[in-house]
C-alpha atoms as a PDB file:
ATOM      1  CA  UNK A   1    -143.860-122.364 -24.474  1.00  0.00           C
ATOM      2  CA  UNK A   2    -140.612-121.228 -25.975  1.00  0.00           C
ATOM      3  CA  UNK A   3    -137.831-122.093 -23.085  1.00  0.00           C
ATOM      4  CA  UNK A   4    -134.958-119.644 -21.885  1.00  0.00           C
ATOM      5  CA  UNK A   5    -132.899-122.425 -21.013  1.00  0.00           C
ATOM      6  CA  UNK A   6    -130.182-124.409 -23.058  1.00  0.00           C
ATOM      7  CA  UNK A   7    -131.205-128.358 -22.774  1.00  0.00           C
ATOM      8  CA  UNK A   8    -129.067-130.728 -21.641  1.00  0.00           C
ATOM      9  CA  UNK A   9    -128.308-131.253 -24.966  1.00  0.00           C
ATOM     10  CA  UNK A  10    -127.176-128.086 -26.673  1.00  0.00           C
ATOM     11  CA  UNK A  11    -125.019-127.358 -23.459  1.00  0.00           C
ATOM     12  CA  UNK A  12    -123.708-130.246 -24.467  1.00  0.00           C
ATOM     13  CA  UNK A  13    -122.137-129.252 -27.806  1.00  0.00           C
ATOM     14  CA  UNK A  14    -120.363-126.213 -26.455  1.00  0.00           C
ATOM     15  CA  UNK A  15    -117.066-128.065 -24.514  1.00  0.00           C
ATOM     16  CA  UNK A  16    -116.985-130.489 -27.613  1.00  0.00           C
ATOM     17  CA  UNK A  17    -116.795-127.580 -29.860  1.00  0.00           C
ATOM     18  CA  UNK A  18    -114.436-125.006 -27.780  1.00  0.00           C
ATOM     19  CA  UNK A  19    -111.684-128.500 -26.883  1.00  0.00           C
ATOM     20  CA  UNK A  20    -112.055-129.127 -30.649  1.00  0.00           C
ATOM     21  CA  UNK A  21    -110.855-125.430 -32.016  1.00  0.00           C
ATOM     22  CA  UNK A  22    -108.205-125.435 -29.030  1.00  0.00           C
ATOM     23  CA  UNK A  23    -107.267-128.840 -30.101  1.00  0.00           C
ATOM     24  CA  UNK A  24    -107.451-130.250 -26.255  1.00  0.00           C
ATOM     25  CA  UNK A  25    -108.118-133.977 -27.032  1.00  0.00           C
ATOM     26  CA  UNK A  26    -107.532-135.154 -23.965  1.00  0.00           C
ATOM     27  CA  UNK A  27    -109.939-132.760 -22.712  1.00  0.00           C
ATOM     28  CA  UNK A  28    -112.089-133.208 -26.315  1.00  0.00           C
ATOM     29  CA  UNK A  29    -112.214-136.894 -25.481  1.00  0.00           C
ATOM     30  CA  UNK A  30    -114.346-136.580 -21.869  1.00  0.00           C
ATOM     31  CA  UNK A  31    -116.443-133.749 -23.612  1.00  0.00           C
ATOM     32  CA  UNK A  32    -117.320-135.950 -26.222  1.00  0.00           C
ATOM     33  CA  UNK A  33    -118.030-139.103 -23.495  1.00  0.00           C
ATOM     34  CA  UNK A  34    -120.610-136.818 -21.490  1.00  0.00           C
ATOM     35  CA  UNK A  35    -122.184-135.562 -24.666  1.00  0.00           C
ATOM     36  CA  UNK A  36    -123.385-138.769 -25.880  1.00  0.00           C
ATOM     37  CA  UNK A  37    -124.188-139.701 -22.331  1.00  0.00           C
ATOM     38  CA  UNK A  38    -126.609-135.842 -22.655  1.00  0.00           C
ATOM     39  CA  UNK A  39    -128.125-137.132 -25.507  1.00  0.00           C
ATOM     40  CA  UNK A  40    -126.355-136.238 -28.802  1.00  0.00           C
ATOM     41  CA  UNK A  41    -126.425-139.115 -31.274  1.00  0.00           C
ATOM     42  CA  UNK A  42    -122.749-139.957 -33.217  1.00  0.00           C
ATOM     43  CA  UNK A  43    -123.856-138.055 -36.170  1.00  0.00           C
ATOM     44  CA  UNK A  44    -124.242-134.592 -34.405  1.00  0.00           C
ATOM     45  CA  UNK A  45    -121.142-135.211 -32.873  1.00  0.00           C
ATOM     46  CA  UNK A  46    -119.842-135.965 -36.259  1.00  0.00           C
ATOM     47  CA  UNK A  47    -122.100-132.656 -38.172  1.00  0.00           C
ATOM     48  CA  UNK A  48    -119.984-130.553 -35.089  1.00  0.00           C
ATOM     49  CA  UNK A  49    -116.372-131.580 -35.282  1.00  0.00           C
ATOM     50  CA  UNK A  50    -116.758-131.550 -39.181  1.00  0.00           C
ATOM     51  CA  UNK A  51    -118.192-127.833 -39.131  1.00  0.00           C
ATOM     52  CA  UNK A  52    -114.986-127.294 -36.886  1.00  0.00           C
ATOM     53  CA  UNK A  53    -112.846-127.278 -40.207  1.00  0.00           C
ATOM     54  CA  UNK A  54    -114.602-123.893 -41.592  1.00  0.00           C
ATOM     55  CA  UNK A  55    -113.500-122.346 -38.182  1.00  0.00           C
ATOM     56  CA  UNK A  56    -110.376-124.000 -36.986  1.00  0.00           C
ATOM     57  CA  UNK A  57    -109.028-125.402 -39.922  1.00  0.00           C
ATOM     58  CA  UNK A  58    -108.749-128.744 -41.009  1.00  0.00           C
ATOM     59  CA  UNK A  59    -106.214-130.399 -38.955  1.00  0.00           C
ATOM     60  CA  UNK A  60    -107.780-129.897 -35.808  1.00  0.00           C
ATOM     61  CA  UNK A  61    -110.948-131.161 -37.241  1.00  0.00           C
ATOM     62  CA  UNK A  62    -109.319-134.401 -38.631  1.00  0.00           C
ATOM     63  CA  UNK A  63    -107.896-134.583 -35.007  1.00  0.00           C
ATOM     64  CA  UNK A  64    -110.984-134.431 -33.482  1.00  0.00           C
ATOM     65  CA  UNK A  65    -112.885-136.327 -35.926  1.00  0.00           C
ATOM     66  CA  UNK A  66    -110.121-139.332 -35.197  1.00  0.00           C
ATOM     67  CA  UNK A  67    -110.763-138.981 -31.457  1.00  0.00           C
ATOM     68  CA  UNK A  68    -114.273-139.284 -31.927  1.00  0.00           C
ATOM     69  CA  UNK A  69    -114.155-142.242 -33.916  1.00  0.00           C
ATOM     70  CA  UNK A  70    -111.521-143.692 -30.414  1.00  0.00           C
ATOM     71  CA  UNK A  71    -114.662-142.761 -27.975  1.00  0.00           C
ATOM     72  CA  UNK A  72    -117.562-144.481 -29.819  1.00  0.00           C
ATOM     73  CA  UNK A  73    -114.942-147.659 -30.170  1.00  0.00           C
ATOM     74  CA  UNK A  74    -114.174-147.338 -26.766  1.00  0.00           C
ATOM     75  CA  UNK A  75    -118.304-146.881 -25.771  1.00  0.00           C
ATOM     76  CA  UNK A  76    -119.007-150.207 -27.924  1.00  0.00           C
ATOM     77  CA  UNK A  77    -116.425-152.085 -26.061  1.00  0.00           C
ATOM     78  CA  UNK A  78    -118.123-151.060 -22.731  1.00  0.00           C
ATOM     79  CA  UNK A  79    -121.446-152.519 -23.920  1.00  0.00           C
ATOM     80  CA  UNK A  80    -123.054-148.892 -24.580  1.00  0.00           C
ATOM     81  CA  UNK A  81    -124.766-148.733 -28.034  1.00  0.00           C
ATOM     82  CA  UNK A  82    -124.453-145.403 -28.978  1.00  0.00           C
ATOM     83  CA  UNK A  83    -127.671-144.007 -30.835  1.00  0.00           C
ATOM     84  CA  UNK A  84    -126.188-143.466 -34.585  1.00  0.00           C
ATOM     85  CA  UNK A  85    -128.582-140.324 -35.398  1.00  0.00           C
ATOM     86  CA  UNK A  86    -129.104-139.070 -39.057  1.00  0.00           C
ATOM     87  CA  UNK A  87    -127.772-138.633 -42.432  1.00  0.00           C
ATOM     88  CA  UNK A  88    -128.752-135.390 -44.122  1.00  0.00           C
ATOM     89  CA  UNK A  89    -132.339-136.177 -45.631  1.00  0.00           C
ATOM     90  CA  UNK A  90    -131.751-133.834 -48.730  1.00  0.00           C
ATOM     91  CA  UNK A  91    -129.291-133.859 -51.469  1.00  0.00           C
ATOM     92  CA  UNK A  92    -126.515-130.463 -51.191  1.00  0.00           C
ATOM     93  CA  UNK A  93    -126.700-128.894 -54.319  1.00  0.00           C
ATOM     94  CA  UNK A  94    -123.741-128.507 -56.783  1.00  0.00           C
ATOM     95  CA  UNK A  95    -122.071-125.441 -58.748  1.00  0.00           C
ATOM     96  CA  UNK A  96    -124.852-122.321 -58.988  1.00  0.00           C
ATOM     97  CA  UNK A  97    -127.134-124.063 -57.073  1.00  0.00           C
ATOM     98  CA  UNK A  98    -124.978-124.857 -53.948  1.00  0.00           C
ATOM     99  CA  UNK A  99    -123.543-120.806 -54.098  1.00  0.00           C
ATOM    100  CA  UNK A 100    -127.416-119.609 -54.117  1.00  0.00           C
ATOM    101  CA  UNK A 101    -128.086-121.827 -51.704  1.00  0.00           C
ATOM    102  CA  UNK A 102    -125.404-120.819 -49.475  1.00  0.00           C
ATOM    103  CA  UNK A 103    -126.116-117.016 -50.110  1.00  0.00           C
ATOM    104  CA  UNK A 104    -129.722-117.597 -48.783  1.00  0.00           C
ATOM    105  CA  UNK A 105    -128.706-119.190 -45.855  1.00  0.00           C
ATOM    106  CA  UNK A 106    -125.843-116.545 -44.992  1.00  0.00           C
ATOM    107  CA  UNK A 107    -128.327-113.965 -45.677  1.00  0.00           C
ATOM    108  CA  UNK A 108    -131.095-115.372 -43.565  1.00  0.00           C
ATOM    109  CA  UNK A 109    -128.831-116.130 -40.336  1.00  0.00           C
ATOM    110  CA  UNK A 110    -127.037-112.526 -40.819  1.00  0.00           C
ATOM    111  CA  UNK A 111    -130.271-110.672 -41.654  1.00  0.00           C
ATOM    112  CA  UNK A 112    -129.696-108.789 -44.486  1.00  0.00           C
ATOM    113  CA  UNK A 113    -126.952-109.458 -47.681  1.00  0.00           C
ATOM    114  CA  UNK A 114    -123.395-109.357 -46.721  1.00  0.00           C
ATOM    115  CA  UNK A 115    -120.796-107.023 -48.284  1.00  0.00           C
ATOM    116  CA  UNK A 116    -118.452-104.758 -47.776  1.00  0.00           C
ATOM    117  CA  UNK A 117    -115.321-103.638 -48.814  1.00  0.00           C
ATOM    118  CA  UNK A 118    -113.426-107.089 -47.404  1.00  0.00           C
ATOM    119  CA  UNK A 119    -115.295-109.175 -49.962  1.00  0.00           C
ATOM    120  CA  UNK A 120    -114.701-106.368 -52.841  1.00  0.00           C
ATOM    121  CA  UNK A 121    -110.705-106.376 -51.836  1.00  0.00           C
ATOM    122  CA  UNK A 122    -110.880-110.776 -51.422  1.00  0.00           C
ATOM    123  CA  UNK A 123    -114.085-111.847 -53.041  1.00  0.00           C
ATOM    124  CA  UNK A 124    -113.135-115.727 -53.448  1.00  0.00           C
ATOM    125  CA  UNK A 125    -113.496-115.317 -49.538  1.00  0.00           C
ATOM    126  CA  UNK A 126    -116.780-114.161 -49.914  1.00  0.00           C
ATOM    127  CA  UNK A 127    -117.462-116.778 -52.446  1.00  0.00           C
ATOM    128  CA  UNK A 128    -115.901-119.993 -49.995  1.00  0.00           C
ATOM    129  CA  UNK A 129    -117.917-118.431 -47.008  1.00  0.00           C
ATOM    130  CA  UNK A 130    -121.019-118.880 -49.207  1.00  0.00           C
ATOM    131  CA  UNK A 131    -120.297-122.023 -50.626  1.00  0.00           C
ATOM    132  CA  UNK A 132    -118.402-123.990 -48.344  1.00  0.00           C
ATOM    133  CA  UNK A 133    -120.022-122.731 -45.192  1.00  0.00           C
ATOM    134  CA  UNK A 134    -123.016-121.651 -45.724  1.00  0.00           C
ATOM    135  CA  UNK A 135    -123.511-123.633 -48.233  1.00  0.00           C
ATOM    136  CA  UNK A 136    -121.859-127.439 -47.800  1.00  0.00           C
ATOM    137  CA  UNK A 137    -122.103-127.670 -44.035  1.00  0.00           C
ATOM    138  CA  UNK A 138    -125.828-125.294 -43.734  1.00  0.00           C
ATOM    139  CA  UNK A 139    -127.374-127.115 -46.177  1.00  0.00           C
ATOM    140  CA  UNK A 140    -127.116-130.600 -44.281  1.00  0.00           C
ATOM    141  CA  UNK A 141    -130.176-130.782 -42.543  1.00  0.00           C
ATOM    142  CA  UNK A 142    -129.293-133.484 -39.973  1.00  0.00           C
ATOM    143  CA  UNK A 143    -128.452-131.041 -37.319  1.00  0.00           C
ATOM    144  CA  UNK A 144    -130.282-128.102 -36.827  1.00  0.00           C
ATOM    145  CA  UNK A 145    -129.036-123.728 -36.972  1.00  0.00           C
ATOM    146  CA  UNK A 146    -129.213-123.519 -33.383  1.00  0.00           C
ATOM    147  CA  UNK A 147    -126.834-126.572 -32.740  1.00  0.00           C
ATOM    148  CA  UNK A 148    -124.940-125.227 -35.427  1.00  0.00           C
ATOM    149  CA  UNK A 149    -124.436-121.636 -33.970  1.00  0.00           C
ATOM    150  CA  UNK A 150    -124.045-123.032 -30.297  1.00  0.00           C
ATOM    151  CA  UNK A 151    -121.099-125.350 -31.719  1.00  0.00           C
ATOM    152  CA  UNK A 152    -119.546-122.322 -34.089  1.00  0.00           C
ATOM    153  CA  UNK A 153    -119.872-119.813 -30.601  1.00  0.00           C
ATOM    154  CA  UNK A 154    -117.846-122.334 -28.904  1.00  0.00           C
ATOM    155  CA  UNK A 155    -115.368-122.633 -31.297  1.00  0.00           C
ATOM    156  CA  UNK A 156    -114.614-119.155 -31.877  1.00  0.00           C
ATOM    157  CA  UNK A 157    -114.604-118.789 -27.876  1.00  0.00           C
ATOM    158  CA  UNK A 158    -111.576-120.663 -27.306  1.00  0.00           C
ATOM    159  CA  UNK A 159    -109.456-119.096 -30.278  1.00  0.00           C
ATOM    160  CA  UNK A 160    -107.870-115.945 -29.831  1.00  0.00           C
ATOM    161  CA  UNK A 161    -108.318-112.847 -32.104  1.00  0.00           C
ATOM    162  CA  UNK A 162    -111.536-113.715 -33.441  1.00  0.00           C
ATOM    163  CA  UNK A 163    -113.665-111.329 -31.846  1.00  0.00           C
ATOM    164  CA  UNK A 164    -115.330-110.108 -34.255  1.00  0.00           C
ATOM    165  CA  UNK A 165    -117.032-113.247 -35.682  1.00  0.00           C
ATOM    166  CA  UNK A 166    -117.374-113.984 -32.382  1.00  0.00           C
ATOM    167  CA  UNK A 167    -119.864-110.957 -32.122  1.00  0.00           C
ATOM    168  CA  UNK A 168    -121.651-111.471 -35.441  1.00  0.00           C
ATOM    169  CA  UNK A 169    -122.309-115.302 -34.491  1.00  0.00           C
ATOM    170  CA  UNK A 170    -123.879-113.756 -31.274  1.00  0.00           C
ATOM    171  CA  UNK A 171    -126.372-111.874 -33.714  1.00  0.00           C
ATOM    172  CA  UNK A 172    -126.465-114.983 -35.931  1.00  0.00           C
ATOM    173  CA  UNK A 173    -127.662-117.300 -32.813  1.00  0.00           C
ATOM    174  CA  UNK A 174    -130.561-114.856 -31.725  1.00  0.00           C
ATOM    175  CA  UNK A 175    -131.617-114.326 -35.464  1.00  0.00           C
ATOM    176  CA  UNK A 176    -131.863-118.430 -35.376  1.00  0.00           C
ATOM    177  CA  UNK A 177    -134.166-118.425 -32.277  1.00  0.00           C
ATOM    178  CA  UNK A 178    -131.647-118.340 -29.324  1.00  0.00           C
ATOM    179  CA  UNK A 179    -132.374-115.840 -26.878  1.00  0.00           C
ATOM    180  CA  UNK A 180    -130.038-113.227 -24.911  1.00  0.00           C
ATOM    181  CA  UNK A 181    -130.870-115.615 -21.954  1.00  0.00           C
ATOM    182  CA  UNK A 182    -129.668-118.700 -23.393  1.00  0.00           C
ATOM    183  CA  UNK A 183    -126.789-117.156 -25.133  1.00  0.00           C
ATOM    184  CA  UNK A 184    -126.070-115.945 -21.719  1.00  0.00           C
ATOM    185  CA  UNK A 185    -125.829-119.344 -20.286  1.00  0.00           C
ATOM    186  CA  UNK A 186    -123.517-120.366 -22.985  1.00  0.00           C
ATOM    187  CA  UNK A 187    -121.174-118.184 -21.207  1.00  0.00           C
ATOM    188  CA  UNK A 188    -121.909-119.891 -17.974  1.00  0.00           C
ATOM    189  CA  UNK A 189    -120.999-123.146 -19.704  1.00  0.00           C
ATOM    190  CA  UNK A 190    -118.125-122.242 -21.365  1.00  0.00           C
ATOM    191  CA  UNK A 191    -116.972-120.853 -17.527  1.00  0.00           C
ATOM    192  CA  UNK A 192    -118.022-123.690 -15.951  1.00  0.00           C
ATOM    193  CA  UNK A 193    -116.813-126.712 -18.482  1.00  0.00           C
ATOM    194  CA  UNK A 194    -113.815-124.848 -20.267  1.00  0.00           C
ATOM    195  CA  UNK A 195    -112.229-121.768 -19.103  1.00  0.00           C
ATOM    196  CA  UNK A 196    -112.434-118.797 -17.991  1.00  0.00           C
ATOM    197  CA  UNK A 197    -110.890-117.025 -20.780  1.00  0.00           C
ATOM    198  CA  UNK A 198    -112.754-118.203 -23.290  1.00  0.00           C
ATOM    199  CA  UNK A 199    -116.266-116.927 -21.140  1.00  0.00           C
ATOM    200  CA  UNK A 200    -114.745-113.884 -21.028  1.00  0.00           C
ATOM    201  CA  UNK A 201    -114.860-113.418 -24.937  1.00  0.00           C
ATOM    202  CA  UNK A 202    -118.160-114.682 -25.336  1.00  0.00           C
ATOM    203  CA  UNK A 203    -119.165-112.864 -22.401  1.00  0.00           C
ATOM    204  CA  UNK A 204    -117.541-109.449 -24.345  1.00  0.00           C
ATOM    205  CA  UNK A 205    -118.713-110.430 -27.236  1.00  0.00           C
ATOM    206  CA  UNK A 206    -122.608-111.205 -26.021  1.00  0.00           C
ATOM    207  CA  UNK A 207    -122.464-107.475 -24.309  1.00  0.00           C
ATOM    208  CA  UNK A 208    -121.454-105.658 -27.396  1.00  0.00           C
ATOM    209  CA  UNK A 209    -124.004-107.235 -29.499  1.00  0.00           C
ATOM    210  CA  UNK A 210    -126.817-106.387 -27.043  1.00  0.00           C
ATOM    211  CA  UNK A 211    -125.410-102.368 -27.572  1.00  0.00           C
ATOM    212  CA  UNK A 212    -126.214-102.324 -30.511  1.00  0.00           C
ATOM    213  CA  UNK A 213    -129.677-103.214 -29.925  1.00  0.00           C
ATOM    214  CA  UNK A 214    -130.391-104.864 -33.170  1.00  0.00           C
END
């Protein structure tokens, strides 16, 4: 029986995402502490912070990557063994392949092709988002779509002026299996563990999706 509820697990992932686009560390650093504690293993940590770069930019990812790296140290040293998790168990593909690839998986989460007349203006946008995003980061299989959309909803939460993606994630996340109830939650979480603003736009964002009733 399919649950309505975000595990321990997934609720997890949404501080450690949200600190990591704000670039918090300090705050980053607990999140990341009481997420391994939930259950995630170092490599979804790792699969999150690194999908941070596609949102937040590199810097911040590097940043958070390094203060990852600081809390498992820190875990070893306190006698906690820290349950290393999985590499991806398929090879990414390269050149054509990987931009296929990527435009399957873009399609798929989305629902139908993407274009418009943003990609016709800037199409080597359209052609990184498929490649480098949909492709490079959703083609590692070591942590799954709905961890993925959870982390990238938390992300966009805490930046400002990206309320738009912030909306089409919310469609992305219930066309990967997440329901209005969990996504709901999210919001709860990101109140609850992080800040009110940033519930706010996922709370806007969750409401305008559900309008459109698609």
């Amino acid at each position: 029986m399919k649950s309505d509820s975000l595990s321990i697990r997934q609720q997890s992932i949404i501080p450690i995402a949200a600190f990591g686009a704000a670039g918090d560390i300090t705050r980053l650093g607990v999140a990341l502490n009481q997420g391994l504690d939930a259950g995630l293993t170092v490599s979804d940590a790792k699969e999150v912070l690194v999908q941070l770069y596609a949102y937040a930019g590199f810097p911040r990812s590097l940043n958070a990557l390094s203060e990852l790296m600081k809390v498992v140290e820190q875990r070893r040293q306190r006698g906690i063994q820290d349950a290393q998790g999985q590499e991806p168990r398929r090879a990414i593909p390269k050149g054509d392949a990987l931009l296929a690839a990527g435009t399957a998986n873009q399609t798929k989460l989305v629902g139908a092709p993407v274009k418009g007349a943003l990609f016709d203006f800037a199409p080597a946008a359209g052609e990184y988002l498929r490649t480098h995003l949909f492709g490079d980061i959703f083609e590692r299989d070591n942590l799954d779509w709905q961890s993925r959309e959870i982390a990238t909803l938390g992300m966009l939460s805490a930046l400002q002026g990206a309320d738009s993606q912030l909306q089409s994630h919310m469609g992305m996340s219930m066309n990967v299996g997440l329901t209005a109830e969990q996504l709901n939650q999210l919001t709860h979480v990101l109140d609850e563990h992080v800040d009110a603003t940033a519930a706010q736009r996922a709370r806007g964002a969750l409401t305008r999706h559900l309008a459109k009733g698609v």
